[in-house]
Protein backbone atom coordinates (compact mmCIF):
# COMPACT_ATOMS: atom_id res chain seq x y z
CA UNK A 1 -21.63 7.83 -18.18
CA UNK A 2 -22.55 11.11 -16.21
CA UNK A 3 -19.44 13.38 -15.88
CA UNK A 4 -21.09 14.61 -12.68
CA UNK A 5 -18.35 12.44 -10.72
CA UNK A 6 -16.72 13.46 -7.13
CA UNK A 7 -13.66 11.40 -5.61
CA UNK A 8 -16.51 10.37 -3.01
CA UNK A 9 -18.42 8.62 -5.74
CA UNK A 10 -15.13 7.38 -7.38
CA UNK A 11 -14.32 5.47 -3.61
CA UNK A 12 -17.43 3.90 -4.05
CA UNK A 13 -16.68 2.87 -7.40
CA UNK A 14 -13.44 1.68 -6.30
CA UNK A 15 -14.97 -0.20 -3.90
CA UNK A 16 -16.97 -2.29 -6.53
CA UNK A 17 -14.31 -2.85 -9.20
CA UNK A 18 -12.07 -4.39 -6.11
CA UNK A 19 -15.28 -6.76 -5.52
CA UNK A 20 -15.75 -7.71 -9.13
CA UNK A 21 -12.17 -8.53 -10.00
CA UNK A 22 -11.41 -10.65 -6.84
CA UNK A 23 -14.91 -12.08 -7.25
CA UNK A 24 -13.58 -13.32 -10.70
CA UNK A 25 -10.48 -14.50 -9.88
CA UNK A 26 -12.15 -16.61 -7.17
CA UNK A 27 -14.21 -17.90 -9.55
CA UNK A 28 -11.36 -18.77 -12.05
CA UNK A 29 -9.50 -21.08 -9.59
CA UNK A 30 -12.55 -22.59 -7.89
CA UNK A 31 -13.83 -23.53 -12.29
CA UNK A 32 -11.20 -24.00 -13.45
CA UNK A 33 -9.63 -26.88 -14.55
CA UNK A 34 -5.66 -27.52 -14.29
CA UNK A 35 -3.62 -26.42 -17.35
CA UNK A 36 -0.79 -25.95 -17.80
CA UNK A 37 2.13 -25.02 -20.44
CA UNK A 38 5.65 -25.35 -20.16
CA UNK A 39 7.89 -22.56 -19.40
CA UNK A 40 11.82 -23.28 -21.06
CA UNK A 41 15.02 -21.64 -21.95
CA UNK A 42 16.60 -22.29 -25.27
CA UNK A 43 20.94 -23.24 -25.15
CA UNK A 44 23.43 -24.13 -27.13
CA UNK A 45 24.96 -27.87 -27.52
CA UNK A 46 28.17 -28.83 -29.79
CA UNK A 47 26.96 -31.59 -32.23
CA UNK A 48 30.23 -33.56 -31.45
CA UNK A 49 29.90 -35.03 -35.48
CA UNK A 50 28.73 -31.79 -36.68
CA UNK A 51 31.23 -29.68 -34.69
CA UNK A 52 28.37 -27.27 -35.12
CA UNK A 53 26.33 -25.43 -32.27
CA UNK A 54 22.65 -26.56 -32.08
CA UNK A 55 20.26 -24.92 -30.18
CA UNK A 56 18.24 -27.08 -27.63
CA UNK A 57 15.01 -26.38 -24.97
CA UNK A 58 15.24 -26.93 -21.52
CA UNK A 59 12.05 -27.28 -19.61
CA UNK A 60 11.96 -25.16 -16.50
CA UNK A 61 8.25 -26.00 -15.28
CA UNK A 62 5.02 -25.35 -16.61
CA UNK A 63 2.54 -22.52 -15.62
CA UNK A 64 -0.65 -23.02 -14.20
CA UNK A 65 -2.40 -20.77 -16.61
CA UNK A 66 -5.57 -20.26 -14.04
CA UNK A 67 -3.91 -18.78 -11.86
CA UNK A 68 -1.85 -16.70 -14.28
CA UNK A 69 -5.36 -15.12 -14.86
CA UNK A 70 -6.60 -14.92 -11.77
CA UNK A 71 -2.85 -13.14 -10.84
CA UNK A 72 -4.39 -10.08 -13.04
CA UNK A 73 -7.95 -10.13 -11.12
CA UNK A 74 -6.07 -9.73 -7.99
CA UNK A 75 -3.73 -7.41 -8.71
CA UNK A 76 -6.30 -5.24 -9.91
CA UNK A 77 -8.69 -5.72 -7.10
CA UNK A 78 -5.65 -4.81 -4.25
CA UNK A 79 -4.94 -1.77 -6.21
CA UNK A 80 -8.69 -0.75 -6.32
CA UNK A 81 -9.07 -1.55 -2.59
CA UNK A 82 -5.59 0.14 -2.06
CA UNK A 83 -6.54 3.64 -3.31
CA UNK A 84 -9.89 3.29 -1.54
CA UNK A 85 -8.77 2.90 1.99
CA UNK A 86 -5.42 3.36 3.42
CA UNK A 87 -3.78 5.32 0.08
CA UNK A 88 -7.57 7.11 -0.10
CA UNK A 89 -6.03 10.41 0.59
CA UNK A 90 -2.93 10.54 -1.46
CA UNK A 91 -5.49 9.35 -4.36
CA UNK A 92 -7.63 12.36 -4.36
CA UNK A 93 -5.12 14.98 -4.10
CA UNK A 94 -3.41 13.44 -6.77
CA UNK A 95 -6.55 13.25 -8.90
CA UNK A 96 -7.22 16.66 -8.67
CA UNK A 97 -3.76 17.50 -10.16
CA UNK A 98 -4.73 15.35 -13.15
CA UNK A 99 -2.62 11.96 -11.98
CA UNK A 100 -3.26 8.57 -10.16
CA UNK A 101 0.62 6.57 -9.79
CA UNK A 102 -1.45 3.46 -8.28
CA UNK A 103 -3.30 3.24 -11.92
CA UNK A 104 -0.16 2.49 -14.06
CA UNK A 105 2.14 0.11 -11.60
CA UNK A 106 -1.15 -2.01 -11.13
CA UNK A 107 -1.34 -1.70 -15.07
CA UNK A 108 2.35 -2.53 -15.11
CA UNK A 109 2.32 -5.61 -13.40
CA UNK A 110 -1.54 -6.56 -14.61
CA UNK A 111 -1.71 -5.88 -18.37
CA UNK A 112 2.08 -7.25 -18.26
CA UNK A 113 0.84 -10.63 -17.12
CA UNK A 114 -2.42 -10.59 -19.32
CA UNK A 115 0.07 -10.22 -22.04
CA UNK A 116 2.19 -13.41 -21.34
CA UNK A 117 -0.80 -15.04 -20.66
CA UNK A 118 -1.72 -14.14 -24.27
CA UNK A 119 2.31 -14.81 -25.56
CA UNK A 120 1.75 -18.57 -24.10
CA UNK A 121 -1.75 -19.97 -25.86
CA UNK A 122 0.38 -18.63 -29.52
CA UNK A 123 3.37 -21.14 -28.39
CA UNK A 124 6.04 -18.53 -26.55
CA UNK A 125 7.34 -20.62 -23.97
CA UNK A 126 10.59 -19.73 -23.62
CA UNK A 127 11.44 -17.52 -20.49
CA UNK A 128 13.56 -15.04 -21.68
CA UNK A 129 11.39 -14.25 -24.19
CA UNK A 130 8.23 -13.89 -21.73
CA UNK A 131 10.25 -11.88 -19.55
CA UNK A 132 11.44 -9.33 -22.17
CA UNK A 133 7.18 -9.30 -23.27
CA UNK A 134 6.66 -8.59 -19.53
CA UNK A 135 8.97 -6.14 -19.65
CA UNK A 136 7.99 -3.96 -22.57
CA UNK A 137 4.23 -3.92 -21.27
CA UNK A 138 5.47 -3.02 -18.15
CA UNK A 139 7.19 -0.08 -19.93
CA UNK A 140 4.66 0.86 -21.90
CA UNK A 141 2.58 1.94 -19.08
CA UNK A 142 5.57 3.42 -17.09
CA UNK A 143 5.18 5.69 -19.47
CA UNK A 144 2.07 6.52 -18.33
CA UNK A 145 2.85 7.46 -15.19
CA UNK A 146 5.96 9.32 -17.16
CA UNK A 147 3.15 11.34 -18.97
CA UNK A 148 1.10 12.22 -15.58
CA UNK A 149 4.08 12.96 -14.07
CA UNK A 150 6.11 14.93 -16.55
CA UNK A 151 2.77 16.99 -17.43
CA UNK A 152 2.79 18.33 -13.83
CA UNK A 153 5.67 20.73 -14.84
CA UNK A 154 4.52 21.41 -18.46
CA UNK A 155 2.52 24.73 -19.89
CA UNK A 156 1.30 22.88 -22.49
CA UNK A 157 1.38 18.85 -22.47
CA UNK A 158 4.12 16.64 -23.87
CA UNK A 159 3.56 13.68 -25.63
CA UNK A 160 7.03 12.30 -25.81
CA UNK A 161 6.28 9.59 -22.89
CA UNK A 162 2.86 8.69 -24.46
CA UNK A 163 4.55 7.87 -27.90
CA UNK A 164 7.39 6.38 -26.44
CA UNK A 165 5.13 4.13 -24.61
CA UNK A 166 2.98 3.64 -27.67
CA UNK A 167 6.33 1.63 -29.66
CA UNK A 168 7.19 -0.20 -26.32
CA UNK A 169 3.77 -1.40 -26.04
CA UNK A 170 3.25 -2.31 -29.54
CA UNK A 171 6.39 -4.72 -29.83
CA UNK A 172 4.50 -7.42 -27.67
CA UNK A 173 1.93 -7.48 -30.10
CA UNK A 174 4.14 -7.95 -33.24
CA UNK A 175 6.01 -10.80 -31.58
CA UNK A 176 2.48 -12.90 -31.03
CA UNK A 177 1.57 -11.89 -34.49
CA UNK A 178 5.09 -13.17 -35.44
CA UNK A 179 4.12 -16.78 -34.31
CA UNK A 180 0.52 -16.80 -35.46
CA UNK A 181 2.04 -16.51 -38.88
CA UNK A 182 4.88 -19.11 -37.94
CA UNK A 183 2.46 -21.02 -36.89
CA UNK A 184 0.12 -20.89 -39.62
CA UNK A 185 2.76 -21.94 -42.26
CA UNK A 186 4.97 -24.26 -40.82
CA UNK A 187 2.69 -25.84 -37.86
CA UNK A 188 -1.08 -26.14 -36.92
CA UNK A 189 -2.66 -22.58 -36.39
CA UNK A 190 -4.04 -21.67 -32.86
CA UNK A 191 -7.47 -22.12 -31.90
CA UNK A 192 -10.17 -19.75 -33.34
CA UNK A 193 -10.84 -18.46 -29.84
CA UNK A 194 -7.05 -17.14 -29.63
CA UNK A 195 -7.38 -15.29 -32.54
CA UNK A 196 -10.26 -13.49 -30.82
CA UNK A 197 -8.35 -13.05 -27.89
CA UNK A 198 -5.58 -11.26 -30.16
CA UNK A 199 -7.91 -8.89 -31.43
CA UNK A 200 -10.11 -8.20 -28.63
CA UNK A 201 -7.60 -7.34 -26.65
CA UNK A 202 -5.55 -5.28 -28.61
CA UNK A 203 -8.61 -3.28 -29.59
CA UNK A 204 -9.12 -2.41 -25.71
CA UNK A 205 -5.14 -2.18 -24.91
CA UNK A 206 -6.06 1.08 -27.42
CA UNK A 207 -8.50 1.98 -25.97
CA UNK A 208 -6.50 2.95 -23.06
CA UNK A 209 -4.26 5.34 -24.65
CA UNK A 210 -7.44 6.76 -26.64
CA UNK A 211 -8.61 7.35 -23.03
CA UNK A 212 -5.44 9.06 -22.22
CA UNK A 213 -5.38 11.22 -24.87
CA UNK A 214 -9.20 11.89 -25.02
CA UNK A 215 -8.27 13.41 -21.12
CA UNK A 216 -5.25 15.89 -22.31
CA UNK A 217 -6.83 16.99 -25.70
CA UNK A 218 -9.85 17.82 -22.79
CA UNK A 219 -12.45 16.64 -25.30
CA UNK A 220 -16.16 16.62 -24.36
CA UNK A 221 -16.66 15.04 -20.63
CA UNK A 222 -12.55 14.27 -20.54
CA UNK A 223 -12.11 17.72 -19.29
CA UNK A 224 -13.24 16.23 -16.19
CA UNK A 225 -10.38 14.40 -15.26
CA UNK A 226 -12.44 12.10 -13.04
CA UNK A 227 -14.24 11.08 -15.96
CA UNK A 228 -11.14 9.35 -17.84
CA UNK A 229 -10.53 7.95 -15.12
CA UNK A 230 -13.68 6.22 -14.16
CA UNK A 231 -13.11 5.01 -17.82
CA UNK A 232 -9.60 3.61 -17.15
CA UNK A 233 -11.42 1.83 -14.16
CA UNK A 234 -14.39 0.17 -16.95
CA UNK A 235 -11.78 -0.82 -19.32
CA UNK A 236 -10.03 -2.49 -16.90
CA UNK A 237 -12.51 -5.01 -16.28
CA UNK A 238 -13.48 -5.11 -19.34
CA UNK A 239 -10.43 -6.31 -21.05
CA UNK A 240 -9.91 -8.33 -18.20
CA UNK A 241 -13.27 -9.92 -17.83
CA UNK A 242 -12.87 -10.24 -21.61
CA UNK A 243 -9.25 -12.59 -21.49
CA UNK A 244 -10.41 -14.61 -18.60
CA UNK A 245 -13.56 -15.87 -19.69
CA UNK A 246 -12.42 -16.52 -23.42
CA UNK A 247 -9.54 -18.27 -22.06
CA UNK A 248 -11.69 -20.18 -19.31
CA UNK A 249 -14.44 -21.40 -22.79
CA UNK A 250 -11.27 -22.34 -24.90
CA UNK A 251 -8.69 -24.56 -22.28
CA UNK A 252 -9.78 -23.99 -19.06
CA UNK A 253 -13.52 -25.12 -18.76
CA UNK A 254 -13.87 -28.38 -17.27
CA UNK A 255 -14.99 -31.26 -19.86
């Protein structure tokens, strides 16, 4: 990638990542097939011969898990088309003090849904559960925008939001892993292709903060600002492109 980048060539950038995620998710609900997995909520019943508490599941609904992914192509592709048009001018200024807001509540609500769309094909169904996975995503990058924002004020940067954000984000991660293993020894393991869902995509979820930290350490082309975050725009996809079409060629392709 050239580091020769201006905000002019960034809107036109902008302008093609909105056109590649919404063509995708398009593409995921007109392909796909319907699948779907339940969404519950675990409660307690007294065993009246017991006298002891059991815990039961009640089914809530089930989740199309299309659109779940295409929810993440179009949240990303408003937020591209967002910062290109009517927020165009707030988005430059703002890049040229070394922060973009739009970037991390469109990761917020995005990467938060990839990641329950990961959480379900390991088994986590039940809702509270899902939402707390939402939530710490969602915090994680939060903290992002945290680290832009408190580093407006700062001599020299702080990287108390990015680790705090680094934990929060990681937690997610070591609950799937919890149920691959459960899984594993007292079920029937996932499908190969989740596994390389798992990994994929926590190799690129990285890859982000690498980014970020790559742009304050102002190593090689990162002292251009505009560079990282052309890069935060390519991983984007990428990891997106990534989870949709290995989910679509493991339970979503048509037979």
């Amino acid at each position: 990638m050239s580091t020769r980048i201006t905000p002019q060539g960034l809107r036109k950038f902008n302008f093609a990542m909105a056109g590649l995620h919404a063509a995708q998710a398009l593409a995921i609900v007109v392909l796909a097939k319907d699948f779907r997995l339940p969404l519950t909520i675990p409660y307690l019943q007294l065993n009246p011969v017991t006298r002891g508490l059991e815990t039961h599941t009640h089914t809530l609904g089930h989740l199309p898990l299309a659109w779940l992914i295409a929810a993440f192509f179009a949240l990303s592709a408003l937020a591209h088309l967002f910062v290109a048009t009517v927020y165009r001018r707030h988005y430059e200024a703002g890049l040229g003090r070394g922060i973009n807001c739009v970037r991390w509540i469109e990761y917020a609500l995005s990467a938060s849904t990839m990641m329950v769309a990961i959480s379900l094909l390991v088994g986590v169904y039940d809702a509270p559960s899902l939402a707390m996975i939402f939530a710490l995503t969602a915090g994680m990058n939060l903290m992002g925008l945290v680290m832009e924002v408190h580093n407006q004020t700062t001599k020299t940067t702080n990287w108390l939001s990015y680790w705090i954000g680094a934990k929060l984000g990681f937690v997610p991660w070591l609950v799937v892993g919890a149920y691959f293993l459960a899984d594993a020894a007292y079920g029937s393991k996932p499908p190969t292709f989740v596994y390389w869902i798992y990994v994929s995509i926590f190799v690129f979820f990285n890859c982000f903060a690498v980014n970020m930290a790559l742009q304050y350490k102002k190593i090689g082309p990162w002292k251009n600002y505009l560079y990282g975050e052309r890069a935060y725009m390519i991983l984007s996809l990428v990891a997106k492109s990534l989870l949709a079409w290995q989910v679509f060629a493991g339970t979503l392709r048509p037979n």
